[in-house]
N, C-alpha and C. Protein backbone atom coordinates (compact mmCIF):
# COMPACT_ATOMS: atom_id res chain seq x y z
N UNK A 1 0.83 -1.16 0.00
CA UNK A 1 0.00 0.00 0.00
C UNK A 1 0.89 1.24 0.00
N UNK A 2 0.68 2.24 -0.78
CA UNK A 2 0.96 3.63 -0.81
C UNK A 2 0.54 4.73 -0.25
N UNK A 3 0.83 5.33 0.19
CA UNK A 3 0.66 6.86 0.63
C UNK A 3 -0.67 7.41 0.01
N UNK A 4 -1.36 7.93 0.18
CA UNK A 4 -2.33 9.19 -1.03
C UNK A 4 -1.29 9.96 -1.48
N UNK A 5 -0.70 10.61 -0.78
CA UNK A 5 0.39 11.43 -1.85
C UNK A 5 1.25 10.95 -2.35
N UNK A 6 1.70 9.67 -2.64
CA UNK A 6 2.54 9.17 -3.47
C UNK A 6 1.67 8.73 -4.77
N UNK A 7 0.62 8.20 -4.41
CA UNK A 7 -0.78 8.25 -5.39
C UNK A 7 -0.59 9.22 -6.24
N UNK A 8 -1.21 10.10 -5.07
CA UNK A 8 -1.66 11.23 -6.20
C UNK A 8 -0.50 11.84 -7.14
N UNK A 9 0.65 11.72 -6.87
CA UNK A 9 1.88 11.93 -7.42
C UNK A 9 2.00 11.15 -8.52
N UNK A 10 1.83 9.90 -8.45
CA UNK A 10 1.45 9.23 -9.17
C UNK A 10 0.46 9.03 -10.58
N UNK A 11 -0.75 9.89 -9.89
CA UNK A 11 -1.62 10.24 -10.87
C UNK A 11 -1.36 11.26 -11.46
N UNK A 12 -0.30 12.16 -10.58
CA UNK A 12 -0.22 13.40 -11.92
C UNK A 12 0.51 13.33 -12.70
N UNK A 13 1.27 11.94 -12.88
CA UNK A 13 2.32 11.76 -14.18
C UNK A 13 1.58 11.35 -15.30
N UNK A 14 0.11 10.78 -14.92
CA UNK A 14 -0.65 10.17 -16.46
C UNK A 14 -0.78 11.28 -17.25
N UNK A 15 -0.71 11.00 -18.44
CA UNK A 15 -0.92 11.95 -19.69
C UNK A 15 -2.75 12.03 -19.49
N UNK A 16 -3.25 13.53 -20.35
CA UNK A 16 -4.71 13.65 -20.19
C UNK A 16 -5.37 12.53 -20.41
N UNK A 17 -5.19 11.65 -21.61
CA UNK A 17 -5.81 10.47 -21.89
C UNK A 17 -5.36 9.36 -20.43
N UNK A 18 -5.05 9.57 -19.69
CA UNK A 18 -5.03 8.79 -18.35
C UNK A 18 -4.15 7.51 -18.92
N UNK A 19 -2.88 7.88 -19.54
CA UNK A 19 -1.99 7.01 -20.02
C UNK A 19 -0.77 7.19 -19.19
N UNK A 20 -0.26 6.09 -18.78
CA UNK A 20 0.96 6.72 -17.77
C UNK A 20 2.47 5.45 -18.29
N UNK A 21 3.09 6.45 -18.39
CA UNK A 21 4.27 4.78 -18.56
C UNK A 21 5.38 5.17 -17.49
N UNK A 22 5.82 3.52 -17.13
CA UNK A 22 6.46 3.41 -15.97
C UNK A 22 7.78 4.11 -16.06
N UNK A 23 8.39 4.23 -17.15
CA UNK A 23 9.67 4.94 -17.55
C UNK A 23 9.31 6.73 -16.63
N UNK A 24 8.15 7.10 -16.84
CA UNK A 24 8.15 8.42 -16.43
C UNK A 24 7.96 8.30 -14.67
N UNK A 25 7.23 7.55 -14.09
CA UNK A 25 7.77 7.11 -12.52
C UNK A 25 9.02 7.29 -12.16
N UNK A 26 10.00 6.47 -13.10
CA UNK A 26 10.95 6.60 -12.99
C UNK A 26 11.77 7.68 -12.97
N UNK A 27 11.70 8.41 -13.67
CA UNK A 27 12.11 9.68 -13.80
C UNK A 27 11.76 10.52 -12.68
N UNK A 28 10.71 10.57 -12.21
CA UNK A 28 10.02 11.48 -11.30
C UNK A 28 10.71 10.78 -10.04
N UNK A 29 10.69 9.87 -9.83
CA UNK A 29 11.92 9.33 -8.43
C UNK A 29 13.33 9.45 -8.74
N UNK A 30 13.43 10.03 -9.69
CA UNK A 30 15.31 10.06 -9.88
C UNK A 30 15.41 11.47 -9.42
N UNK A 31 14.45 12.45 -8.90
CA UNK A 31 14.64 13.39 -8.27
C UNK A 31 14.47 13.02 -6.98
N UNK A 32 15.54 13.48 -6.01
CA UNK A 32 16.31 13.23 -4.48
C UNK A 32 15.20 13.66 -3.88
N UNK A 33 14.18 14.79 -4.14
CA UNK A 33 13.07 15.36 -3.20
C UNK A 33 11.74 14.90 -3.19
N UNK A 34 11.56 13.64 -4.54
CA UNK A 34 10.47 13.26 -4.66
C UNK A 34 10.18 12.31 -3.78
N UNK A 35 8.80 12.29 -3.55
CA UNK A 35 8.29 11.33 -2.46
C UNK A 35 8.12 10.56 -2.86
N UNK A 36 8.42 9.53 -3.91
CA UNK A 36 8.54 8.08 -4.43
C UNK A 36 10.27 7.70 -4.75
N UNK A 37 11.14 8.84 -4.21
CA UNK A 37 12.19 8.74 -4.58
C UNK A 37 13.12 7.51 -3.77
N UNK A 38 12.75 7.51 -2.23
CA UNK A 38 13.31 6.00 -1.47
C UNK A 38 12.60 5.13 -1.78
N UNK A 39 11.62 4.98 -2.73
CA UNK A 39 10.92 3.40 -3.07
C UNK A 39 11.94 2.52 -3.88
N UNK A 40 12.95 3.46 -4.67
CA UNK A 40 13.85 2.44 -5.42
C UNK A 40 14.98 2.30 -4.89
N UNK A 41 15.35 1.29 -5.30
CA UNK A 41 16.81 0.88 -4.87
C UNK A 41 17.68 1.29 -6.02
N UNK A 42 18.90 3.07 -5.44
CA UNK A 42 19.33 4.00 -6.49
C UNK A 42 21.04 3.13 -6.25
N UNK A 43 20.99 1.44 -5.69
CA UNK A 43 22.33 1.42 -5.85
C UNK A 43 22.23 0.16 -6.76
N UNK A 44 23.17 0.76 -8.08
CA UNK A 44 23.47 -0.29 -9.60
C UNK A 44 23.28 -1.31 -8.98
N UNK A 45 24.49 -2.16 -8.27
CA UNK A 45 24.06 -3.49 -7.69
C UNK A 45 23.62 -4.22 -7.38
N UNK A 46 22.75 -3.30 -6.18
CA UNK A 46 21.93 -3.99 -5.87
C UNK A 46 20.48 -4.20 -6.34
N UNK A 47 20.11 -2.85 -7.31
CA UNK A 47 18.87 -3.34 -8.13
C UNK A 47 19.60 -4.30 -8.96
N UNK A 48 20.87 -4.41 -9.56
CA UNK A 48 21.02 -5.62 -10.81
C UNK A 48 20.55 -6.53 -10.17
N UNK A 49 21.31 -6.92 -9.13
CA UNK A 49 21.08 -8.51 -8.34
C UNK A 49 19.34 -8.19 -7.99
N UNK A 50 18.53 -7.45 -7.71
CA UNK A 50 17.32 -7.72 -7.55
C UNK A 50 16.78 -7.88 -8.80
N UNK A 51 17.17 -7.86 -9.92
CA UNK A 51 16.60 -8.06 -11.07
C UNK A 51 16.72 -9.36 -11.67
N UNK A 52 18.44 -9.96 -11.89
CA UNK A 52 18.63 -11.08 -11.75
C UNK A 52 17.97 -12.37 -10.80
N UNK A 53 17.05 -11.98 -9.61
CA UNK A 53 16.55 -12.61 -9.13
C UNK A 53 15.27 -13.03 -9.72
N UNK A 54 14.90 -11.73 -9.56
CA UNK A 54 13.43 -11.48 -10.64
C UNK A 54 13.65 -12.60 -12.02
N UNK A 55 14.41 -12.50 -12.57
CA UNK A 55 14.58 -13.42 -13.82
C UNK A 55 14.65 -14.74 -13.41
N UNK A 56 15.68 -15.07 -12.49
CA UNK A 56 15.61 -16.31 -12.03
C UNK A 56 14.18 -17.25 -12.06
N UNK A 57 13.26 -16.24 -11.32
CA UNK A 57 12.21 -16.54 -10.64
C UNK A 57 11.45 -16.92 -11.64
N UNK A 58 11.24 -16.07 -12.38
CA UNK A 58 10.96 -16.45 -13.93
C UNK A 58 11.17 -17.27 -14.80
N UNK A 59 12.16 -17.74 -14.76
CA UNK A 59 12.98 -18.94 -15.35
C UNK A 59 12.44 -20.27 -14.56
N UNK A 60 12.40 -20.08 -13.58
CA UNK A 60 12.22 -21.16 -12.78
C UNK A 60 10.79 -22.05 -12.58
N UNK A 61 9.65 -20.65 -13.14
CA UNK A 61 8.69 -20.62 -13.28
C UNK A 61 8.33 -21.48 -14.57
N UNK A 62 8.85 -21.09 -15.40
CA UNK A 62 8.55 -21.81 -16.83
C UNK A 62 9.44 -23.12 -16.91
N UNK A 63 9.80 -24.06 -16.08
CA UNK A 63 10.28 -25.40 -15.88
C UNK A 63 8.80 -25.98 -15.62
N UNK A 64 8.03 -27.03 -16.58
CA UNK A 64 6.93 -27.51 -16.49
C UNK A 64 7.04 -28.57 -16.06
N UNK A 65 6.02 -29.93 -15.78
CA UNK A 65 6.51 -31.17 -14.91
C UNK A 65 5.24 -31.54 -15.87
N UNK A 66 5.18 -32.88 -16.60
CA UNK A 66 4.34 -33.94 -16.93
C UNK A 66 4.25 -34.88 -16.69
N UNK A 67 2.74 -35.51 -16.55
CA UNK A 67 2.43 -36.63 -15.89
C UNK A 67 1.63 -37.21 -16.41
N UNK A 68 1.83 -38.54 -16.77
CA UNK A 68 0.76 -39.16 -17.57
C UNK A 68 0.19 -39.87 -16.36
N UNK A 69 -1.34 -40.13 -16.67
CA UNK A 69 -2.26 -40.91 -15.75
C UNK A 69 -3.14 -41.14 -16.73
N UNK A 70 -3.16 -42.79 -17.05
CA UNK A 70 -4.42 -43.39 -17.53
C UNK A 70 -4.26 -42.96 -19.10
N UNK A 71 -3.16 -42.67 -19.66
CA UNK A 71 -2.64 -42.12 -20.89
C UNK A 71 -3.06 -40.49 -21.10
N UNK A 72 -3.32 -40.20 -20.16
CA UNK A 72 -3.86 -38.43 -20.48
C UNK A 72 -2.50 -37.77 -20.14
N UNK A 73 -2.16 -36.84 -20.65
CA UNK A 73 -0.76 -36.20 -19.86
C UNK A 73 -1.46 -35.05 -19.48
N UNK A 74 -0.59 -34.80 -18.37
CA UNK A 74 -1.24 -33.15 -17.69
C UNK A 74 0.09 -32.80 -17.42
N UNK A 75 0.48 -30.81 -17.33
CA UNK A 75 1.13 -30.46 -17.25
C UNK A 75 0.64 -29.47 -15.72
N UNK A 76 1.71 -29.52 -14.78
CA UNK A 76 2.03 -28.77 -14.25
C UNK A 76 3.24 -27.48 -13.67
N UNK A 77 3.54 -26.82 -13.30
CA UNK A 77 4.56 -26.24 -12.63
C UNK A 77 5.66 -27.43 -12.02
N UNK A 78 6.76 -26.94 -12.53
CA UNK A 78 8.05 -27.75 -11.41
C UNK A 78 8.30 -27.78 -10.29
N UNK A 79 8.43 -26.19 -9.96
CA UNK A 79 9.02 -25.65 -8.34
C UNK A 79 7.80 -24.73 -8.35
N UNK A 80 7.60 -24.49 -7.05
CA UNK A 80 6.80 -23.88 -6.37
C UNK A 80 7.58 -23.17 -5.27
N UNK A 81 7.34 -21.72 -4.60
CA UNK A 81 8.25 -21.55 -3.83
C UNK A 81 7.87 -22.18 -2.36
N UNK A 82 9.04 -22.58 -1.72
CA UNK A 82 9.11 -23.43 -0.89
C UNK A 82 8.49 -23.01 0.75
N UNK A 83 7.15 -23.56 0.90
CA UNK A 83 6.52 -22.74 2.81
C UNK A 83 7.58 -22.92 3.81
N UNK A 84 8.38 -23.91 3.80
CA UNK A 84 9.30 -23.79 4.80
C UNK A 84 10.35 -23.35 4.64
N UNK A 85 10.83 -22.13 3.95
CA UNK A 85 11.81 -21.66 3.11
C UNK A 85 12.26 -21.05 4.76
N UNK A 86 14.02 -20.38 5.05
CA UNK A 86 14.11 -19.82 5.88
C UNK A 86 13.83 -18.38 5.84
N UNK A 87 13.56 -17.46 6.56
CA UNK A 87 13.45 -16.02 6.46
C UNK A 87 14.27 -15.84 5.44
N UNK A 88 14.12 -14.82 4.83
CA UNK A 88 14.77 -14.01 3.98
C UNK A 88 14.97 -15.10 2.57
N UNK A 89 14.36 -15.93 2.38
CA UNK A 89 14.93 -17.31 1.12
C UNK A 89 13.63 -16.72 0.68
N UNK A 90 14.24 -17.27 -0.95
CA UNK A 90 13.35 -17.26 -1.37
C UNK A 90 13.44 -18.51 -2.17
N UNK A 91 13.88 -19.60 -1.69
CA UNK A 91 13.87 -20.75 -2.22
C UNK A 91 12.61 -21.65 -2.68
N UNK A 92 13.08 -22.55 -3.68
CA UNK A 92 11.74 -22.87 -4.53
C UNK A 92 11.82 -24.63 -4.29
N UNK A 93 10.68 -25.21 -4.11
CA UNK A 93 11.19 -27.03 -3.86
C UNK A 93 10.39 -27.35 -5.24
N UNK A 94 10.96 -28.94 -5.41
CA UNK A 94 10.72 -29.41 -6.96
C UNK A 94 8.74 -29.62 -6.17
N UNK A 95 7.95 -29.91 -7.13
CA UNK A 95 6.46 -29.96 -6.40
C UNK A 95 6.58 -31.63 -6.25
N UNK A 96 7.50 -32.54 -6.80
CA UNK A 96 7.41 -33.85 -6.54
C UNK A 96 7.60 -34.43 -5.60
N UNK A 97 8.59 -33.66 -4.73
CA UNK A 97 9.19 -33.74 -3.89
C UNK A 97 8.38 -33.23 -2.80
N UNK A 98 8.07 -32.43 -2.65
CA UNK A 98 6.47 -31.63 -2.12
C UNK A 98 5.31 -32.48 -1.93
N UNK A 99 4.88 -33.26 -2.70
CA UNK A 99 3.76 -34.22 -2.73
C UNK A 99 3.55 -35.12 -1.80
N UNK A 100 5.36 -35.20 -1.89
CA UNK A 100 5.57 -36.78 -0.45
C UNK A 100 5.03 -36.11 1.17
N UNK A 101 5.46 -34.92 1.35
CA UNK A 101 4.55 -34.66 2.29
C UNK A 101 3.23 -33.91 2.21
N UNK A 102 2.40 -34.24 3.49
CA UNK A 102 1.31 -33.72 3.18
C UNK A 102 0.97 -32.13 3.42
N UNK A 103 1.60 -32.10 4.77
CA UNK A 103 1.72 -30.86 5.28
C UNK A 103 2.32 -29.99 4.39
N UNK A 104 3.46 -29.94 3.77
CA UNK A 104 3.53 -29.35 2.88
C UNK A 104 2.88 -28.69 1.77
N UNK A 105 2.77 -30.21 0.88
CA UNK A 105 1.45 -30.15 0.32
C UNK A 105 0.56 -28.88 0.58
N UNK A 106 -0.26 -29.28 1.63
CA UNK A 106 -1.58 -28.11 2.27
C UNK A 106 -0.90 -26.85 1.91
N UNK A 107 0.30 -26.34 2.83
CA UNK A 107 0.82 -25.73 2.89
C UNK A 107 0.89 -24.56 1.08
N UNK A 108 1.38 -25.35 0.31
CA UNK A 108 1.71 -25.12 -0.77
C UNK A 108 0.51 -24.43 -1.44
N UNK A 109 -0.70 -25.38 -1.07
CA UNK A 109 -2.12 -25.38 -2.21
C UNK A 109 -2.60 -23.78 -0.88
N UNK A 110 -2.82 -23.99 -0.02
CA UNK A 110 -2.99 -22.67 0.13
C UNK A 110 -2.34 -21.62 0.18
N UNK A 111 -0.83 -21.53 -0.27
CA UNK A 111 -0.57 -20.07 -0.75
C UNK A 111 -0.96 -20.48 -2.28
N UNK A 112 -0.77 -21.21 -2.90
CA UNK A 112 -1.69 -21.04 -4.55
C UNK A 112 -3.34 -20.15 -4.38
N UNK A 113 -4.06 -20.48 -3.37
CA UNK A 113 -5.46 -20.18 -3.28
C UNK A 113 -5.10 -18.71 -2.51
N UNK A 114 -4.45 -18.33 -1.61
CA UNK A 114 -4.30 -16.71 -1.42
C UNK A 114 -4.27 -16.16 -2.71
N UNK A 115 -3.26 -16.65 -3.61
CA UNK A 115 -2.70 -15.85 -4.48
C UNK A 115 -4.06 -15.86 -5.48
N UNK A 116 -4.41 -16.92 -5.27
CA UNK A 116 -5.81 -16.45 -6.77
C UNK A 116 -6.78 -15.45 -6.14
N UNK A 117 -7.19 -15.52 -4.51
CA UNK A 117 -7.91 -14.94 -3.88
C UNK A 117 -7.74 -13.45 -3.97
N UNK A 118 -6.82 -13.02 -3.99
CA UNK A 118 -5.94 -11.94 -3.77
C UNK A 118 -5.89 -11.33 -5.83
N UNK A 119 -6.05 -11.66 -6.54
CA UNK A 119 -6.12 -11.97 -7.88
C UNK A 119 -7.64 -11.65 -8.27
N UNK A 120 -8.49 -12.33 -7.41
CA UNK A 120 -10.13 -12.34 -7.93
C UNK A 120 -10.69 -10.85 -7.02
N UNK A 121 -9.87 -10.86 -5.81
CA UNK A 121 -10.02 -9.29 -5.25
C UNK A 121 -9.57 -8.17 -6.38
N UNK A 122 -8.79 -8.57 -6.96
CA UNK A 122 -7.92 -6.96 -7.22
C UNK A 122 -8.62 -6.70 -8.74
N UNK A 123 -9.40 -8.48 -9.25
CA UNK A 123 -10.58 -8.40 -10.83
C UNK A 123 -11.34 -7.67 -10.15
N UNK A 124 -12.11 -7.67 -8.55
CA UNK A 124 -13.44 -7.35 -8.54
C UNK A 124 -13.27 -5.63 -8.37
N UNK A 125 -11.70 -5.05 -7.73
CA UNK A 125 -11.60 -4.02 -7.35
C UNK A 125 -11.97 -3.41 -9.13
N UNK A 126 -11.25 -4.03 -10.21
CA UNK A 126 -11.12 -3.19 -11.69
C UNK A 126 -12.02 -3.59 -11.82
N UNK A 127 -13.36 -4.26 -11.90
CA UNK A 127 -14.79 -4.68 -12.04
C UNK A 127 -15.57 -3.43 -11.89
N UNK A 128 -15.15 -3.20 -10.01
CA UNK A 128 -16.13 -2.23 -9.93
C UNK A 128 -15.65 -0.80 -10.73
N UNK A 129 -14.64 -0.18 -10.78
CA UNK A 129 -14.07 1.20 -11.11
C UNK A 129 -14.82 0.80 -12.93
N UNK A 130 -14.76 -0.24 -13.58
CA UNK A 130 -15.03 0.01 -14.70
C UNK A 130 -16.90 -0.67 -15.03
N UNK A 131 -17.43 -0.62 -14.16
CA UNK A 131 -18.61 -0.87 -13.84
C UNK A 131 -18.80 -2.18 -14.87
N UNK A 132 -18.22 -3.41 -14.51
CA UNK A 132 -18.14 -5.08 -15.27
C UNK A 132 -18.40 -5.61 -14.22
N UNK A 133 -18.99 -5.37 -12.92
CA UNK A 133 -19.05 -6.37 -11.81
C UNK A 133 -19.89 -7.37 -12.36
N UNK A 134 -21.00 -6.95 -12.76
CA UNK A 134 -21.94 -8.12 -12.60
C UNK A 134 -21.30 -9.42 -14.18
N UNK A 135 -20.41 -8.37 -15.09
CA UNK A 135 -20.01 -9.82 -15.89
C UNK A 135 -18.67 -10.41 -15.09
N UNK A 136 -18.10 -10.29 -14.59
CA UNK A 136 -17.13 -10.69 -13.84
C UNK A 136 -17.66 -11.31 -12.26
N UNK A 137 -18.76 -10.94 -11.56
CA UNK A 137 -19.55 -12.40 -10.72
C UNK A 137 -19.89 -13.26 -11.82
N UNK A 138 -20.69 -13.25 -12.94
CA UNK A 138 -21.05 -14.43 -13.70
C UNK A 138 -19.56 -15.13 -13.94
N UNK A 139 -18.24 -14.34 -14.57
CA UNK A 139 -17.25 -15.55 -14.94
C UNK A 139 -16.80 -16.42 -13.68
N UNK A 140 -16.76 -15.86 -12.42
CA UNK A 140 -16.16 -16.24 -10.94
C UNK A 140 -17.27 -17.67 -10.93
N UNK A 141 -18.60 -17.18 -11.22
CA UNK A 141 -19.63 -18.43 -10.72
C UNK A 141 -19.23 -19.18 -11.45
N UNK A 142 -18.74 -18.98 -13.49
CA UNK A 142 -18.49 -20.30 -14.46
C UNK A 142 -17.43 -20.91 -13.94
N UNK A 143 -16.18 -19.95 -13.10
CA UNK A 143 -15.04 -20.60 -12.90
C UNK A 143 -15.37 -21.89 -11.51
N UNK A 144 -16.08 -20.94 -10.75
CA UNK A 144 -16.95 -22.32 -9.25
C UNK A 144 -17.20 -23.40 -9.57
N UNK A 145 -18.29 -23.56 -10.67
CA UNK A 145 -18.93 -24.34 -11.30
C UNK A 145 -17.56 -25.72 -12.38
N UNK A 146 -17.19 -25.30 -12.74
CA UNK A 146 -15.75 -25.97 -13.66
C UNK A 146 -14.54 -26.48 -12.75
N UNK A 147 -14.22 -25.65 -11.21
CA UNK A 147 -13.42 -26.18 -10.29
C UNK A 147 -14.17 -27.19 -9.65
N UNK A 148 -15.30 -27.04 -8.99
CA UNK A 148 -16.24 -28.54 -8.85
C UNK A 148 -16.35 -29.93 -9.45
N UNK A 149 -16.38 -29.43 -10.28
CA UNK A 149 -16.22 -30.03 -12.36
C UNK A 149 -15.17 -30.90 -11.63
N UNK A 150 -13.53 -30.36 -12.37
CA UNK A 150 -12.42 -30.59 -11.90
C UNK A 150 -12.38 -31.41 -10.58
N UNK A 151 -12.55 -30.90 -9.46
CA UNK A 151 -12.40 -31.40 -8.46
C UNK A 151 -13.05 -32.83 -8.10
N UNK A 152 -14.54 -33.19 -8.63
CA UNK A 152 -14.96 -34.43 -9.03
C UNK A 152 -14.33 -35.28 -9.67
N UNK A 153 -13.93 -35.04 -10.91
CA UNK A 153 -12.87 -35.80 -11.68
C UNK A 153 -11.80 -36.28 -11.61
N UNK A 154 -11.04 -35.25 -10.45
CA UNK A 154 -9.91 -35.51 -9.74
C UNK A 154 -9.96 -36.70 -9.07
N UNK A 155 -10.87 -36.82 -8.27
CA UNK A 155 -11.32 -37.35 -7.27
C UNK A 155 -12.09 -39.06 -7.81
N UNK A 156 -12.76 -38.82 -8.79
CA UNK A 156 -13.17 -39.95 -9.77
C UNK A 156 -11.59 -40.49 -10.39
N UNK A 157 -11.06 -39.99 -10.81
CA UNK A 157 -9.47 -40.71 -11.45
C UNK A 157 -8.61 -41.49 -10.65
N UNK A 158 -8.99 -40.74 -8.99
CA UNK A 158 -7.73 -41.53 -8.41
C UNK A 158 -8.54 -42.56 -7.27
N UNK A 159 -9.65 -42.33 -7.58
CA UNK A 159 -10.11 -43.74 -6.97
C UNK A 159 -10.02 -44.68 -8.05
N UNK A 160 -10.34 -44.72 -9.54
CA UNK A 160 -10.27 -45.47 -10.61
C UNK A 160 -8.74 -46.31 -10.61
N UNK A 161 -7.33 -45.10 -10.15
CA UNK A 161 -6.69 -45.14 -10.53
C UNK A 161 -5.61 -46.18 -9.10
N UNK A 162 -6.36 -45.97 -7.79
CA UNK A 162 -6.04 -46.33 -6.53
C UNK A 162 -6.34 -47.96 -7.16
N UNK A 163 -7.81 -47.78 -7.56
CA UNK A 163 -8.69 -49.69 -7.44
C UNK A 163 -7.59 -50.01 -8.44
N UNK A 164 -6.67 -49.55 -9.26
CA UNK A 164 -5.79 -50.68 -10.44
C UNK A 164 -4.68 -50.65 -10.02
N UNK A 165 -3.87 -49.90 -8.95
CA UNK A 165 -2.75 -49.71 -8.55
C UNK A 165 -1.74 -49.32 -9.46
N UNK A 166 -2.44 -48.43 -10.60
CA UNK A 166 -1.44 -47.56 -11.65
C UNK A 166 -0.47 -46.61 -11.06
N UNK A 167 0.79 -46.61 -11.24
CA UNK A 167 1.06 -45.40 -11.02
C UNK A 167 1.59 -44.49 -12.39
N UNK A 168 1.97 -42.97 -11.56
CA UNK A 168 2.11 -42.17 -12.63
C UNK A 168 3.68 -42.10 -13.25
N UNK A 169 4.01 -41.92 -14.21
CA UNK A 169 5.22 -41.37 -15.28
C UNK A 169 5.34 -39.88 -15.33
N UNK A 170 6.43 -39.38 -14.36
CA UNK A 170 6.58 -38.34 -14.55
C UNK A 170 8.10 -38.15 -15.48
N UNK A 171 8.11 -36.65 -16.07
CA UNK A 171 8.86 -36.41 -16.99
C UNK A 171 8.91 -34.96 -16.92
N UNK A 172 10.13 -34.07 -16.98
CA UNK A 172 10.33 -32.58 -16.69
C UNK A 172 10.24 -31.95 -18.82
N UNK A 173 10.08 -31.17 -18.48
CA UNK A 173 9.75 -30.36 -19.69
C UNK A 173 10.00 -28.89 -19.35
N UNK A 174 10.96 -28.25 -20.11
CA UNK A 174 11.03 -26.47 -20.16
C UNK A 174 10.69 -26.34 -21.45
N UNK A 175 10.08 -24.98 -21.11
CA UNK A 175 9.21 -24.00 -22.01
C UNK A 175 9.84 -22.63 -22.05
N UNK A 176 10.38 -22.44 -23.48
CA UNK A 176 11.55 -21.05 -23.56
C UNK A 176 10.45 -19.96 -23.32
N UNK A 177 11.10 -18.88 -22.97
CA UNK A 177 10.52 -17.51 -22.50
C UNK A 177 9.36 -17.47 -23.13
N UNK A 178 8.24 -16.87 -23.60
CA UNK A 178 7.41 -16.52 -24.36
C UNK A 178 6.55 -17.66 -25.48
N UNK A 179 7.10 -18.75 -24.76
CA UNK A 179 6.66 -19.91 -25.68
C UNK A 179 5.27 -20.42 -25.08
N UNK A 180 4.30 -20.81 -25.70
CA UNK A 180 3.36 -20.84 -25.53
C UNK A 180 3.54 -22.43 -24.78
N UNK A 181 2.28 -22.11 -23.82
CA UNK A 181 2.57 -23.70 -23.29
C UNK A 181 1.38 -23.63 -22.44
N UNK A 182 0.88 -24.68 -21.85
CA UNK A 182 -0.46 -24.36 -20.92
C UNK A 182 -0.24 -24.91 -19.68
């Protein structure tokens, strides 16, 4: 959260058409007196290395994991960042490895569900300012309705899949920057 006057500082960099680009933020904190001016980090280094992280993170992100069950393949995420990470880590565990426990597990699936929560807040906040609430409750209810869906099926596969004592074939897969992948 921000200030109102860093806001509104903020708002007075948009052009009349309420167009604003981040390059001009920038600028406006490269002056020593501006009140968004300690939000950045003005030492080379250490923004590089915070950037290089940033990429990392990114990189690390687009390492996919496949799994066949019952001949269907599904793709998920590799690493996830890790709940029992120490302060200040920002370390990431493989999710296979993750699975074996449960607690974890939990652990894991509910920071995934903050983060969508926190995601479907910040749709409903641009919902309301652009007056789309009521089509954006209808997509939230299609999305309810399809995770139920999902979650049945889930749940139908691995009892199917428990009664034959199949197990799964996993296999790692990366996906270059910008490459389409689901």
């Amino acid at each position: 959260m921000i200030s109102r006057e860093k806001a509104d500082l903020i708002r007075s960099l948009a052009d009349a058409d309420g167009f604003i680009e981040p390059e001009n933020v920038i600028n406006e904190a490269r002056r020593p007196r501006s009140l968004i001016h300690e939000d950045f980090d003005w030492d080379i280094d250490s923004a590089a290395h915070s950037h290089w992280l940033d990429t990392a993170r990114r990189l690390i992100r687009f390492v996919k994991l496949e799994f066949i069950i019952e001949a269907r393949t599904l793709t998920s995420v590799a690493y996830v960042v890790d709940p029992d990470r120490p302060a200040k880590s920002k370390r990431y565990v493989d999710i296979t490895i993750a699975a074996s426990n449960r607690e974890k597990s939990h652990a894991i699936l509910l920071a995934e569900m903050m983060r969508i929560t926190a995601a479907i807040r910040r749709a409903q906040q641009v919902a309301n300012a652009l007056g789309l609430r009521p089509q954006l409750d209808l997509m939230l209810s299609n999305v309810e309705v399809m995770v139920r869906e999902a979650d049945a099926a889930v749940r139908r596969a691995r009892k199917a899949a428990s009664a034959r004592g199949k197990k799964r074939k996993v296999r790692r897969k990366t996906h270059a920057p910008g490459e389409a992948h689901a």
